[in-house]
Protein backbone atom coordinates (compact mmCIF):
# COMPACT_ATOMS: atom_id res chain seq x y z
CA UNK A 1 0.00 0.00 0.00
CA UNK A 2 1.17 3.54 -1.44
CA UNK A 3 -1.61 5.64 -0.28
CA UNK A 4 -4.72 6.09 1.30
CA UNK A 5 -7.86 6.83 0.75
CA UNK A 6 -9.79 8.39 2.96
CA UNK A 7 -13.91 9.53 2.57
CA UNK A 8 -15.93 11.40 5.53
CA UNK A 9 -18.96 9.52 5.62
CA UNK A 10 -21.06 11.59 8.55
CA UNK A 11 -21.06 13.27 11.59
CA UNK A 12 -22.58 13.60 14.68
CA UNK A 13 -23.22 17.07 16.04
CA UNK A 14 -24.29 15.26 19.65
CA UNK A 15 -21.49 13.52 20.13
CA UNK A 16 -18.72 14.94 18.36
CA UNK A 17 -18.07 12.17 16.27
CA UNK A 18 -17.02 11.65 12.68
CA UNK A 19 -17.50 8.21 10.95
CA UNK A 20 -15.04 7.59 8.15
CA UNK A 21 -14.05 4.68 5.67
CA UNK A 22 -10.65 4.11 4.54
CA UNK A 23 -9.40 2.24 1.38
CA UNK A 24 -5.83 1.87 0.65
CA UNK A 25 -4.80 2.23 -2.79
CA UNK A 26 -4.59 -1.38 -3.68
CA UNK A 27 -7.67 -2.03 -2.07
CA UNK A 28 -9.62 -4.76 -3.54
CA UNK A 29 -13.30 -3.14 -3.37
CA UNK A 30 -14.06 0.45 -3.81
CA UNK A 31 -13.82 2.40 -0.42
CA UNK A 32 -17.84 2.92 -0.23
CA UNK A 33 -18.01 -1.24 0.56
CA UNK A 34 -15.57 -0.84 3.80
CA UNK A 35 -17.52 -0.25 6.96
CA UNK A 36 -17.10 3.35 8.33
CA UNK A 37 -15.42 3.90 11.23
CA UNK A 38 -16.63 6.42 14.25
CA UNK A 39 -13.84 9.00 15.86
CA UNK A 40 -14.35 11.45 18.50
CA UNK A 41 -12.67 14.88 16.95
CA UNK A 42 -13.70 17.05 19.60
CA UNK A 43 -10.94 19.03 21.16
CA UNK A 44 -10.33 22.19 23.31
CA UNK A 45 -7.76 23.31 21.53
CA UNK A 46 -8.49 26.44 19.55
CA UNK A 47 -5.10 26.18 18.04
CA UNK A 48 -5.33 22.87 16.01
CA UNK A 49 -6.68 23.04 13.24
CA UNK A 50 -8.69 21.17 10.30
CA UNK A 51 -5.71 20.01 8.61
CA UNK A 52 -4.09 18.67 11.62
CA UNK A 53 -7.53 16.78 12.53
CA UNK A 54 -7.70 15.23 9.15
CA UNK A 55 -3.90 13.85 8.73
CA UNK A 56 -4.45 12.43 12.26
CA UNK A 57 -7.23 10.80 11.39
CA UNK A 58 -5.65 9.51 8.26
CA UNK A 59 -2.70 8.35 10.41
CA UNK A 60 -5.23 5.79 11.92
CA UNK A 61 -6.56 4.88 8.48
CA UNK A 62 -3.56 3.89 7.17
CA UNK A 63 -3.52 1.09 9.64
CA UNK A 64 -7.03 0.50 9.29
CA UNK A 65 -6.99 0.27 5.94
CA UNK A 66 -3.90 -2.11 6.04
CA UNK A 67 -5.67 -4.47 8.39
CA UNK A 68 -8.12 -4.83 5.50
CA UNK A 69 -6.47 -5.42 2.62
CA UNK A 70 -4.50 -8.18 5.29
CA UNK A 71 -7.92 -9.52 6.31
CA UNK A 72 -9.10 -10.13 2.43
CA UNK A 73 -5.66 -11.95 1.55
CA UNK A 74 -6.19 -14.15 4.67
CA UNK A 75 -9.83 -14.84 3.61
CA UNK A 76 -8.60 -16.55 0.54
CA UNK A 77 -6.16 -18.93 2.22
CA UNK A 78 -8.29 -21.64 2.92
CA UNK A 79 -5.56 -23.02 4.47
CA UNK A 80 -5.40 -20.01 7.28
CA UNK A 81 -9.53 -20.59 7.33
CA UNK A 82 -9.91 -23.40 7.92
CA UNK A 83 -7.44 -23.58 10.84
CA UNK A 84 -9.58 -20.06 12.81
CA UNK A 85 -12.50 -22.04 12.04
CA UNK A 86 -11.31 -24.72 13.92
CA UNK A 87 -10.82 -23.00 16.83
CA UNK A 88 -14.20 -21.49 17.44
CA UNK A 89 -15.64 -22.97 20.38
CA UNK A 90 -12.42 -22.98 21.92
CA UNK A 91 -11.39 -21.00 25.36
CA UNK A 92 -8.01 -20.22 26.44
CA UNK A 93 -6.66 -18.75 29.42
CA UNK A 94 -3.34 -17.11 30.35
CA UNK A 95 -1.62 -15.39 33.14
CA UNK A 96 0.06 -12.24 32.65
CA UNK A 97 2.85 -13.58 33.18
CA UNK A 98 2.58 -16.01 30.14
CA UNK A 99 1.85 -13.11 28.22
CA UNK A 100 4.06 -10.23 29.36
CA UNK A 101 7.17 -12.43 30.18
CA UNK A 102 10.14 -11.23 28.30
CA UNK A 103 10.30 -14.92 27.40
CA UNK A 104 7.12 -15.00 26.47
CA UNK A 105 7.93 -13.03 23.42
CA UNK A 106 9.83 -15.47 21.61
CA UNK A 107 9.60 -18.44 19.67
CA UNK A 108 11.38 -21.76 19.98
CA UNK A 109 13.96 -20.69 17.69
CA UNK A 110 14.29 -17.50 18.97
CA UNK A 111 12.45 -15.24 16.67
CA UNK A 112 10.00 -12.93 17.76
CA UNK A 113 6.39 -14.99 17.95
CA UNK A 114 4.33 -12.57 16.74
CA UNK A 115 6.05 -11.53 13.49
CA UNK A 116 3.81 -10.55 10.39
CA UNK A 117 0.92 -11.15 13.40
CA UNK A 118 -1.74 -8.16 12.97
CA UNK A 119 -4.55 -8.13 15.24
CA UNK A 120 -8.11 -5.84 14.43
């Protein structure tokens, strides 16, 4: 992904809230099929302005939009599908230990565990 795509879809006056969809430019569909995501932009701060607002925002897409375009490439690994459809029904548990524990943080042959992992 190259660039981003970025279309204000609403806004709610109440709640200070802006919903926006994101596409990045190798997007599969066109950016009206991605669900639109809500943001509170409502700050004290007469000094920031519209620009700033709108390149944060787009900061957030750009991972949102990645996490997409990784989400339909996983969808068509039936491989990958097949083994997160096996695990529904399934309940884990783990201290924090387990999870926070330097160790924890590497894999058997010493690599980071969670390399290429993205998680929505």
């Amino acid at each position: 992904m190259q660039s981003l795509k970025m279309k204000i879809d609403g806004f709610d006056v109440l709640n200070g809230t802006i919903l926006i969809k994101f596409a990045g430019d190798t997007a599969e569909k066109p950016i009206d099929e991605y669900p639109s995501h809500k943001f509170n932009v409502v700050e004290d701060n007469e000094n920031v302005t519209l620009n700033a607002v709108l390149k944060a925002l787009a900061q957030t897409g750009w991972n949102i939009a990645f996490q997409q375009e990784v989400a339909e490439q996983t969808a068509k690994n039936n491989e990958k599908v097949a083994i997160y459809q096996a695990l529904i029904g399934s309940s884990y548990e783990y201290t924090g230990e387990e999870l926070f524990a330097p160790e924890a943080c590497v894999a058997e042959d010493n690599q980071p565990s969670t390399q290429g992992l993205m998680v929505i």
